[in-house]
Protein backbone atom coordinates (compact mmCIF):
# COMPACT_ATOMS: atom_id res chain seq x y z
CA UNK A 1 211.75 -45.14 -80.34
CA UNK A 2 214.74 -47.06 -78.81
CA UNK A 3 216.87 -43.84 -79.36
CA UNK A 4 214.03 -41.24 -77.95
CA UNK A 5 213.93 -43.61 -74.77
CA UNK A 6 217.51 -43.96 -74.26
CA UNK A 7 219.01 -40.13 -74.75
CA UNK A 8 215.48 -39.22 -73.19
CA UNK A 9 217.20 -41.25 -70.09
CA UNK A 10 220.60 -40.44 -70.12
CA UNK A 11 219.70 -36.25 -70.72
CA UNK A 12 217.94 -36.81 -67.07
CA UNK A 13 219.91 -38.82 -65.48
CA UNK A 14 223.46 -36.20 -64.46
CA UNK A 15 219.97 -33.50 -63.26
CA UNK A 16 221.70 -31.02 -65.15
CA UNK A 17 218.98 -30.54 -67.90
CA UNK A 18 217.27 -27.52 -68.36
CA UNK A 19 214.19 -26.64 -66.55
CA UNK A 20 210.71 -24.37 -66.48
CA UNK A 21 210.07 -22.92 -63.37
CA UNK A 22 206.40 -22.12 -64.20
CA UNK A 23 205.68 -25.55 -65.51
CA UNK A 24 207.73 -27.39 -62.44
CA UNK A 25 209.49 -29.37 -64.69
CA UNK A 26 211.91 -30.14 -68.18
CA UNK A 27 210.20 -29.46 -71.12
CA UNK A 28 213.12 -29.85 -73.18
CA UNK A 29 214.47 -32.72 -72.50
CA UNK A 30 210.56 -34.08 -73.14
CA UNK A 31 210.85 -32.81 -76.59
CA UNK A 32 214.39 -33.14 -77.92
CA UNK A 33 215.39 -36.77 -77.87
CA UNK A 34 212.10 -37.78 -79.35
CA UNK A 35 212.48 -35.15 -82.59
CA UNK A 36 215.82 -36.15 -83.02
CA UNK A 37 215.10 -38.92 -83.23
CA UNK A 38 212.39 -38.14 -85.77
CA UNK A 39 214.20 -35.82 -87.71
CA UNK A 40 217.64 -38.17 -88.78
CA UNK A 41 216.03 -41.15 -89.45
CA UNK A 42 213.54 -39.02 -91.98
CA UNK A 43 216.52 -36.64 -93.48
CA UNK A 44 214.62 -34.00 -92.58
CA UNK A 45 216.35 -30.06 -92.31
CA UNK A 46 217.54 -27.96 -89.86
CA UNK A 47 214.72 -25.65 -90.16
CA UNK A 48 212.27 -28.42 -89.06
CA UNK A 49 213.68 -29.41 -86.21
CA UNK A 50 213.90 -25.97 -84.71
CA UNK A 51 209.96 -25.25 -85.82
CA UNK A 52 209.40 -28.90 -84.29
CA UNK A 53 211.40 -28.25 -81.11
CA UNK A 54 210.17 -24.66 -80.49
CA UNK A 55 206.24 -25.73 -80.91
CA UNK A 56 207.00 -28.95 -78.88
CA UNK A 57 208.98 -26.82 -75.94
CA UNK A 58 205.88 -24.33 -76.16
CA UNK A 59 202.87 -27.13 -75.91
CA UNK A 60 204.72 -29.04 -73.31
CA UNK A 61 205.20 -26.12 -71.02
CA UNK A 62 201.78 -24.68 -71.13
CA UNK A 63 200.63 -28.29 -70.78
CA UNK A 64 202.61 -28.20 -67.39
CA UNK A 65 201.46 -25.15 -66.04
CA UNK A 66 198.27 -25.95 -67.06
CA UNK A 67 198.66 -28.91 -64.62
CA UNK A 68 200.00 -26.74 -61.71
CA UNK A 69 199.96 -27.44 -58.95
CA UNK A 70 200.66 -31.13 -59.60
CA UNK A 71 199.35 -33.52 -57.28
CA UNK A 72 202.33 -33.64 -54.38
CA UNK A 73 202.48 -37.79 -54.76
CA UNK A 74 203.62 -37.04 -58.62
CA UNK A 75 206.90 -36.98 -60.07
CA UNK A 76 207.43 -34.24 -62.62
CA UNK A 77 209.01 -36.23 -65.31
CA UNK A 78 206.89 -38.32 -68.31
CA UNK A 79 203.51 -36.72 -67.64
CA UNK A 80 202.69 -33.45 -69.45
CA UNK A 81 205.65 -33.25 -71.69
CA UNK A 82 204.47 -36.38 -73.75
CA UNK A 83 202.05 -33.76 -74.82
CA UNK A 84 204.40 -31.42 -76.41
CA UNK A 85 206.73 -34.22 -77.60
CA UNK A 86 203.68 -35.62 -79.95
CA UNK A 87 202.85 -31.63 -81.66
CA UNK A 88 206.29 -31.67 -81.93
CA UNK A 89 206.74 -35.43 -84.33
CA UNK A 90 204.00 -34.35 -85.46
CA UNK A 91 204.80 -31.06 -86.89
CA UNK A 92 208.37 -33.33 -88.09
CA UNK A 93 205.95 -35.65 -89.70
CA UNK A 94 203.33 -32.91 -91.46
CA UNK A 95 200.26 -33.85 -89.71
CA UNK A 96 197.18 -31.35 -90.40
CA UNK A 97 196.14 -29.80 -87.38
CA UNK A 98 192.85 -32.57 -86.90
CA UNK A 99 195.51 -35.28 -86.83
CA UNK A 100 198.20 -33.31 -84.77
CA UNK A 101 195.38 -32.71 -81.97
CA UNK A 102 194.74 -36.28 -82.00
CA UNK A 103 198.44 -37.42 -81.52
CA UNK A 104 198.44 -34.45 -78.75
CA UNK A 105 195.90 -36.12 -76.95
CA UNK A 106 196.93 -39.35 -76.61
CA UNK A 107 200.01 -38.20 -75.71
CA UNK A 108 197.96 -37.23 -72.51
CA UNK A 109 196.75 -40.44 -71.99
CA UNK A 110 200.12 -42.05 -72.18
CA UNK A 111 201.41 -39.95 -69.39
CA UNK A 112 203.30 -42.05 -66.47
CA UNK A 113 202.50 -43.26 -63.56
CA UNK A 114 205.13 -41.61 -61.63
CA UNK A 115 205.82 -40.94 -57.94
CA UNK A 116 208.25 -38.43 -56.77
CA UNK A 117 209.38 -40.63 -53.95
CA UNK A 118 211.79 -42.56 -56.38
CA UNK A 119 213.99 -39.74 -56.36
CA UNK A 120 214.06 -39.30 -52.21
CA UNK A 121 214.20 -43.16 -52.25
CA UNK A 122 216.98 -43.49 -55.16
CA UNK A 123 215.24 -45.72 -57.48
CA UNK A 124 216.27 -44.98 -60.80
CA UNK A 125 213.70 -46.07 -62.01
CA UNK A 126 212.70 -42.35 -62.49
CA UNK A 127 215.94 -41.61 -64.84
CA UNK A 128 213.97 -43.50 -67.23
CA UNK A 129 210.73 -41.31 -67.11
CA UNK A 130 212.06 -38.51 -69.47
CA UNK A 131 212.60 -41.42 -71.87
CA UNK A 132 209.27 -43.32 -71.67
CA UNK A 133 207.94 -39.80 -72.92
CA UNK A 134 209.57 -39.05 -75.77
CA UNK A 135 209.33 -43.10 -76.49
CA UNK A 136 205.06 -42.77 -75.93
CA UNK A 137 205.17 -39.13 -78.08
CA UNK A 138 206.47 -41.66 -81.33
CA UNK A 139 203.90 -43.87 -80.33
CA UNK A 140 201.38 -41.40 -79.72
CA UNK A 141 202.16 -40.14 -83.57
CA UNK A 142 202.48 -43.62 -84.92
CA UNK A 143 199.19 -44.27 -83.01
CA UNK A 144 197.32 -41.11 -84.98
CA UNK A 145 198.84 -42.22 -88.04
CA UNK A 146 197.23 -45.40 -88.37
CA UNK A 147 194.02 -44.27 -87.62
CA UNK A 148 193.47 -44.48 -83.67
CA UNK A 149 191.15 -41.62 -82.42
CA UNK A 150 191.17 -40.04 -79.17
CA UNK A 151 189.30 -38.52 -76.52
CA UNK A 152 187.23 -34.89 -77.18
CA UNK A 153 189.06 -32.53 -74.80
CA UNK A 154 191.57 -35.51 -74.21
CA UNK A 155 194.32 -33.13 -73.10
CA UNK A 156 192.37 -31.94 -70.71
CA UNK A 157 190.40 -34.82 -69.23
CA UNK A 158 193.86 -37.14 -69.32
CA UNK A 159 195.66 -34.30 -67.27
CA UNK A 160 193.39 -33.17 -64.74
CA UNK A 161 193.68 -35.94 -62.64
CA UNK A 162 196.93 -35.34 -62.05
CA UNK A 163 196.45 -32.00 -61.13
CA UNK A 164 196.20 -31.17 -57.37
CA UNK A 165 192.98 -28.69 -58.00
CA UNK A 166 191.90 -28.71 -61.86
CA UNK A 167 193.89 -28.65 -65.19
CA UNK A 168 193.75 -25.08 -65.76
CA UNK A 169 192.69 -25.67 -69.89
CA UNK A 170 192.92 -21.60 -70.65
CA UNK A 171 196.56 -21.73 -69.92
CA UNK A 172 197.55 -23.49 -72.75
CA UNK A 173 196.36 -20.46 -75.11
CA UNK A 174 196.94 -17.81 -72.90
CA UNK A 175 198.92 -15.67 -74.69
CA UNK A 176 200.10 -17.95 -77.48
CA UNK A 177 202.21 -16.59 -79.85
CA UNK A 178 202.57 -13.11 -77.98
CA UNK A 179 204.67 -14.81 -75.32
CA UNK A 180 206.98 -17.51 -75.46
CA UNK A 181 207.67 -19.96 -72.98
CA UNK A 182 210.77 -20.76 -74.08
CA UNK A 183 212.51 -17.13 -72.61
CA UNK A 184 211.27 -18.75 -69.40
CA UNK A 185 213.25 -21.55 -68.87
CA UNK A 186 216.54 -22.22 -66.87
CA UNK A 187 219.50 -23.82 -66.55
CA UNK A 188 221.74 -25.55 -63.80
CA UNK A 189 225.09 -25.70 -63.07
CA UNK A 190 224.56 -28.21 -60.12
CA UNK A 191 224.54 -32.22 -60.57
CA UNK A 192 221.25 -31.95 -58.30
CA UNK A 193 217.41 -31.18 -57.89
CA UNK A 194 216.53 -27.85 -58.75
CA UNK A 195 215.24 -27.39 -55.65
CA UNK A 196 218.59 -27.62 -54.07
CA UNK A 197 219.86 -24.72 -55.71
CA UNK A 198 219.10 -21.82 -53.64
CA UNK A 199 220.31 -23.74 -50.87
CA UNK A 200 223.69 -24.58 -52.53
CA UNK A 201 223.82 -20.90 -54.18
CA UNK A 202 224.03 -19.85 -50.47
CA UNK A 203 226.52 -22.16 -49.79
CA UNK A 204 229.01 -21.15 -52.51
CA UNK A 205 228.55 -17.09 -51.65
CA UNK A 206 229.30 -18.27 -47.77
CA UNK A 207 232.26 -20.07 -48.88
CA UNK A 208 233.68 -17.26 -51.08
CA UNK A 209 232.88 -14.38 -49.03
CA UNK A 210 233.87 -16.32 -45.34
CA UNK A 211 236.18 -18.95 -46.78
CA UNK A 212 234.06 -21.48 -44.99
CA UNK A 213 235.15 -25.25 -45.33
CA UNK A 214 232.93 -28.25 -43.42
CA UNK A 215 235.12 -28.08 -40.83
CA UNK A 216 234.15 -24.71 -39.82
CA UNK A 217 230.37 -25.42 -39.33
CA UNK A 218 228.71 -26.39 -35.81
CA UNK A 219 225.21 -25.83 -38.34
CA UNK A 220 223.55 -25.45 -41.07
CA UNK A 221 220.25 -24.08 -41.03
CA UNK A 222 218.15 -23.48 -44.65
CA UNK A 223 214.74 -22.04 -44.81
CA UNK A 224 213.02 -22.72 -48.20
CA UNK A 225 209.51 -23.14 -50.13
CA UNK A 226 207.39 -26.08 -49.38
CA UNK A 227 208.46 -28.42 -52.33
CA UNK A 228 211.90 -28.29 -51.72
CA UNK A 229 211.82 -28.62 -47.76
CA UNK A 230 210.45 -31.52 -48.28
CA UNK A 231 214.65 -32.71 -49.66
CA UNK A 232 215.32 -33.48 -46.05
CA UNK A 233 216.73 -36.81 -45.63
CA UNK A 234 220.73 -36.60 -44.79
CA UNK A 235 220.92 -40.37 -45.53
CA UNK A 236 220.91 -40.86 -49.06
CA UNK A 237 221.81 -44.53 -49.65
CA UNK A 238 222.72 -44.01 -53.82
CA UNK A 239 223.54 -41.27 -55.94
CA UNK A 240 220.26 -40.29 -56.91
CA UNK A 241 218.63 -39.71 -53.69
CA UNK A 242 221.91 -37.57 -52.85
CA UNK A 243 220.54 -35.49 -55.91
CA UNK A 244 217.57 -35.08 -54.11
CA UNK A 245 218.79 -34.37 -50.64
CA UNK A 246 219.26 -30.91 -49.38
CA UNK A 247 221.81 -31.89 -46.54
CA UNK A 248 224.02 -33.84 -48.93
CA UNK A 249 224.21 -31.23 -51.55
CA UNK A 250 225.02 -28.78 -48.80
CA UNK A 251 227.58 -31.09 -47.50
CA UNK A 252 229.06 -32.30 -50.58
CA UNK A 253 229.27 -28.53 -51.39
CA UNK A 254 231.49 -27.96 -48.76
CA UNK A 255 233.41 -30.75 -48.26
CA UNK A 256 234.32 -30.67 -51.65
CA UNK A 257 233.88 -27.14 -52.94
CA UNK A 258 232.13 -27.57 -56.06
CA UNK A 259 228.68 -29.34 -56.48
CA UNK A 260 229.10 -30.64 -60.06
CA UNK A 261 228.74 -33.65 -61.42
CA UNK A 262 231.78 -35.45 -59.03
CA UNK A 263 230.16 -34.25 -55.80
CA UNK A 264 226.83 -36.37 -56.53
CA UNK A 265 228.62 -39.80 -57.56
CA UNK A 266 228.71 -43.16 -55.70
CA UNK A 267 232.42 -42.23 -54.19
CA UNK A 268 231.09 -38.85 -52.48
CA UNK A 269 228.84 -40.65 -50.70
CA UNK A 270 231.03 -40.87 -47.59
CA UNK A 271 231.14 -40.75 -44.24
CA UNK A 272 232.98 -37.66 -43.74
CA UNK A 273 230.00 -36.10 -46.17
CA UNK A 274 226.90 -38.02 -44.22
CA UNK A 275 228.43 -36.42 -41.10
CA UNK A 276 228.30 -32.91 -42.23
CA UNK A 277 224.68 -33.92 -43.45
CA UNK A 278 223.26 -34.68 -40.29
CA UNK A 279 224.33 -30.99 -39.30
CA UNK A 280 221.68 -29.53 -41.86
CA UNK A 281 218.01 -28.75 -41.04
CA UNK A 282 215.95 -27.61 -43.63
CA UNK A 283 212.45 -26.16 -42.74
CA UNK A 284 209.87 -24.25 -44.97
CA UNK A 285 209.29 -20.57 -44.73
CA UNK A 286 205.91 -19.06 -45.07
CA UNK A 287 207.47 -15.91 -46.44
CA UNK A 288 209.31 -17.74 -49.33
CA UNK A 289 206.31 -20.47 -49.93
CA UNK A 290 204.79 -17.17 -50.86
CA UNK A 291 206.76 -16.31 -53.57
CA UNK A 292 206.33 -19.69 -55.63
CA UNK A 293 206.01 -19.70 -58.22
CA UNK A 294 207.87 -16.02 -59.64
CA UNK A 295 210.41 -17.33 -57.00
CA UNK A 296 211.87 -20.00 -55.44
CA UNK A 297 214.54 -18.73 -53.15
CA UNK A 298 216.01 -20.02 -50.15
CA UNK A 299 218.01 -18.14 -46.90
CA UNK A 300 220.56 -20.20 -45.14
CA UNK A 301 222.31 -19.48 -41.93
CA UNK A 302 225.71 -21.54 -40.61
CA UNK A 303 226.73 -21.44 -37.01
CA UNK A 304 230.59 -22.30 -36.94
CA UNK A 305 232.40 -23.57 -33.88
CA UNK A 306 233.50 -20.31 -33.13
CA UNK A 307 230.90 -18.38 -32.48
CA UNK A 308 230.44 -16.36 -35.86
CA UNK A 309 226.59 -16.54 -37.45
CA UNK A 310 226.52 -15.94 -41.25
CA UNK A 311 223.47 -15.76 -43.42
CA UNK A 312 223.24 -15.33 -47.23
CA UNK A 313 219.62 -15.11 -49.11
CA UNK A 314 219.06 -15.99 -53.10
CA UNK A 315 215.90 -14.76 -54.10
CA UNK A 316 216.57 -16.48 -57.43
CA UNK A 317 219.16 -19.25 -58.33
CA UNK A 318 221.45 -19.30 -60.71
CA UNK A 319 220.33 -20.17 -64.34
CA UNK A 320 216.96 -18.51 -63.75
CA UNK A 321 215.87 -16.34 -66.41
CA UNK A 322 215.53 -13.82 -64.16
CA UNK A 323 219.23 -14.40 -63.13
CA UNK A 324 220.90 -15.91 -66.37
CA UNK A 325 224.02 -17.26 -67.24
CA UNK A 326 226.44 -15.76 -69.54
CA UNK A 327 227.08 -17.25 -72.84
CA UNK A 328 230.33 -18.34 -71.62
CA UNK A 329 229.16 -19.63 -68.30
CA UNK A 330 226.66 -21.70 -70.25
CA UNK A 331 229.79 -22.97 -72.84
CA UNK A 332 232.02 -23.86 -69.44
CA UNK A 333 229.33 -26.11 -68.60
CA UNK A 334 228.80 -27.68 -72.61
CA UNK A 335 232.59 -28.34 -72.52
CA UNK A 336 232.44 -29.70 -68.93
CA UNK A 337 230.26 -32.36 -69.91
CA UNK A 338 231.32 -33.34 -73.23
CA UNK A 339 234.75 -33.15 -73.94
CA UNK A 340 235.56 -35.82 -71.55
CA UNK A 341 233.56 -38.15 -73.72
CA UNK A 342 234.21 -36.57 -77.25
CA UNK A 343 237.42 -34.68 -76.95
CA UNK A 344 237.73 -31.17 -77.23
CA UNK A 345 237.97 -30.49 -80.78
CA UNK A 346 235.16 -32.74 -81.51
CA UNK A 347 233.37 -31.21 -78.60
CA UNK A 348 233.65 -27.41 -80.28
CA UNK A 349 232.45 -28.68 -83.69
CA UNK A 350 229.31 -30.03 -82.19
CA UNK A 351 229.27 -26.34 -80.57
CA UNK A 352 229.62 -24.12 -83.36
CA UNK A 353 227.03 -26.85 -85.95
CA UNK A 354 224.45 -26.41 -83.12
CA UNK A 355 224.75 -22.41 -83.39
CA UNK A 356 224.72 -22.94 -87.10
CA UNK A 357 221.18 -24.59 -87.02
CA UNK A 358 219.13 -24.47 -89.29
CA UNK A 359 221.58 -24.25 -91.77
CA UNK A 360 222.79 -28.08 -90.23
CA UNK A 361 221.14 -31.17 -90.69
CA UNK A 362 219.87 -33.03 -87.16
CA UNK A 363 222.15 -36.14 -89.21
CA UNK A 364 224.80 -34.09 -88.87
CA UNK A 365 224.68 -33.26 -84.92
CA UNK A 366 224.21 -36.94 -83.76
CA UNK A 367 226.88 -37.95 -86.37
CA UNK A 368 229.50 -34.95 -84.46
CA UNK A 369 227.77 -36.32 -81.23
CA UNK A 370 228.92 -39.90 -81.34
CA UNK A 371 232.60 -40.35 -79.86
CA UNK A 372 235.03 -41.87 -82.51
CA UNK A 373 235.86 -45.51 -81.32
């Protein structure tokens, strides 16, 4: 449980884990610590934690956009995806399906009590939600194993609350097995809130195509969806409400022309950076609230001191599955993350074993995932 909690944590904490647009949140990263967890303590194969993982992803997803729209005072994180984190221990552990449905549904009832204001606030406190889910789906299984019984329809009646109109119970069969969830999901290359990406998409064309720098720009304006305008502050005080602050990614963009993982840390927060900031507006668009949720794009427009007016529009940010990274892009970013802390050669074994699976044991990757000391 201690391990599902802590990798649960630390795969949130950089916000460069992989998303679902449709369910508004990680299903992944709700899923995998707490199976591999599962799966190297018990020895069990490759195979299983794929079938485990892939159910898991599935459940949790539909569980999330069965919960859409999600009541605006809710963080994302450690609600529905302790759902798909139990069917997926509990396919590990070889539950029938009476006992699997039981461990699903109080996985429901152990969903958090979050609030999305700890990221706009910085308390990091919400890092840990991802965790606490994968931690309560163990539970949840240990909790079905001894005996506990849940509620009938517990899914549903756990979840609905937290819903802003009504959990949306057909969506979690609609479809199933025809279409997969998993083609649906996406994946970032910036250290930030998804919902920053359009806006720092725009950013990057501007600066290739006009050679912009911060100096250049008098302002910044960036129209957006509802959800994401509401990223406005330009005063993040730690490096998690810079994550979740449209005019610092902006600025941090291009003061420092990249928006990885060194542009959101404790040392970018500077007063060079806040300055820049305070010369982004964001604002929501009717026209793009319209789109959520088949897109989430943005349009942003820079005024520079002399005079010019650019304006670049992403109907779709990067990592989208309806605007995907390459292969390679996607191995750029595994090598960008990991071979600082494992070295490359150790980094590109843990590479090719996970494209191996399931002929690799879930032993195996954490074993090629720990750095030598």
């Amino acid at each position: 449980m201690n391990a599902a909690l802590v990798n649960g944590t630390a795969g949130t904490a950089l916000e460069l884990d992989e998303g679902h647009k449709f369910a508004a949140g990680h299903p992944a990263m709700h899923v995998l610590p707490a199976i591999l967890a599962e799966t190297e303590v018990t020895d069990r194969d490759g195979r299983t934690f794929l079938e485990a993982f892939t159910a898991g992803y599935e459940i949790a997803a539909r569980a999330g956009i069965a919960a859409q729209p999600l009541h605006k005072s809710y963080h994302m994180h450690g609600i529905w995806g302790t759902v798909g984190g139990a069917a997926a221990v509990a396919h590990v552990r070889e539950f029938d399906v009476d006992q699997t449905l039981c461990a699903m549904r109080i996985g429901a009832n152990h969903a958090l009590h979050t609030r999305f204001e700890t990221g706009h606030e910085g308390a990091t406190l919400r890092n840990s939600y991802a965790g606490m889910s994968n931690m309560n789906a163990i539970v949840a299984c240990d909790q079905a194993e001894a005996g506990f019984t849940a509620l009938d329809d517990g899914i549903r009646r756990h979840l609905d609350r937290v819903s802003e109109t009504s959990f949306d119970v057909d969506a979690l069969t609609d479809g199933l097995g025809e279409r997969w969830e998993v083609t649906c999901g996406y994946f970032k290359c910036h250290a930030a809130c998804r919902y920053t990406h359009g806006a720092l998409d725009a950013v990057a064309r501007l600066q290739t195509k006009h050679d912009l720098t911060a100096a250049d720009c008098r302002s910044v304006r960036v129209e957006t969806y509802e959800t994401a305008a509401t990223l406005l502050d330009p005063h993040p005080k730690n490096s998690l409400a810079a994550k979740f602050s449209i005019p610092f990614a902006v600025a941090t963009r291009l003061c420092r022309g990249t928006s990885g993982k060194r542009a959101f840390t404790t040392d970018a927060l500077t007063e060079e950076t806040i300055e820049v900031a305070e010369r982004v507006t964001v604002e929501t668009s009717p026209d793009l609230e319209a789109r959520v949720p088949e897109a989430r794009s943005t349009r942003v427009t820079v005024k520079t001191r002399d005079g010019y007016e650019y304006a670049e529009f992403v109907e779709h940010a990067q990592g989208d599955h309806r605007n995907p990274f390459t292969d390679k892009r996607l191995r750029e970013k595994y090598h960008a993350l990991t071979d600082p802390v494992l070295g490359r050669e150790q980094a590109s074994e843990l590479h090719d074993a996970v494209t191996e699976l399931p002929d690799v044991t879930p032993a195996t990757l954490t074993a090629l995932a720990t750095p030598d000391e």
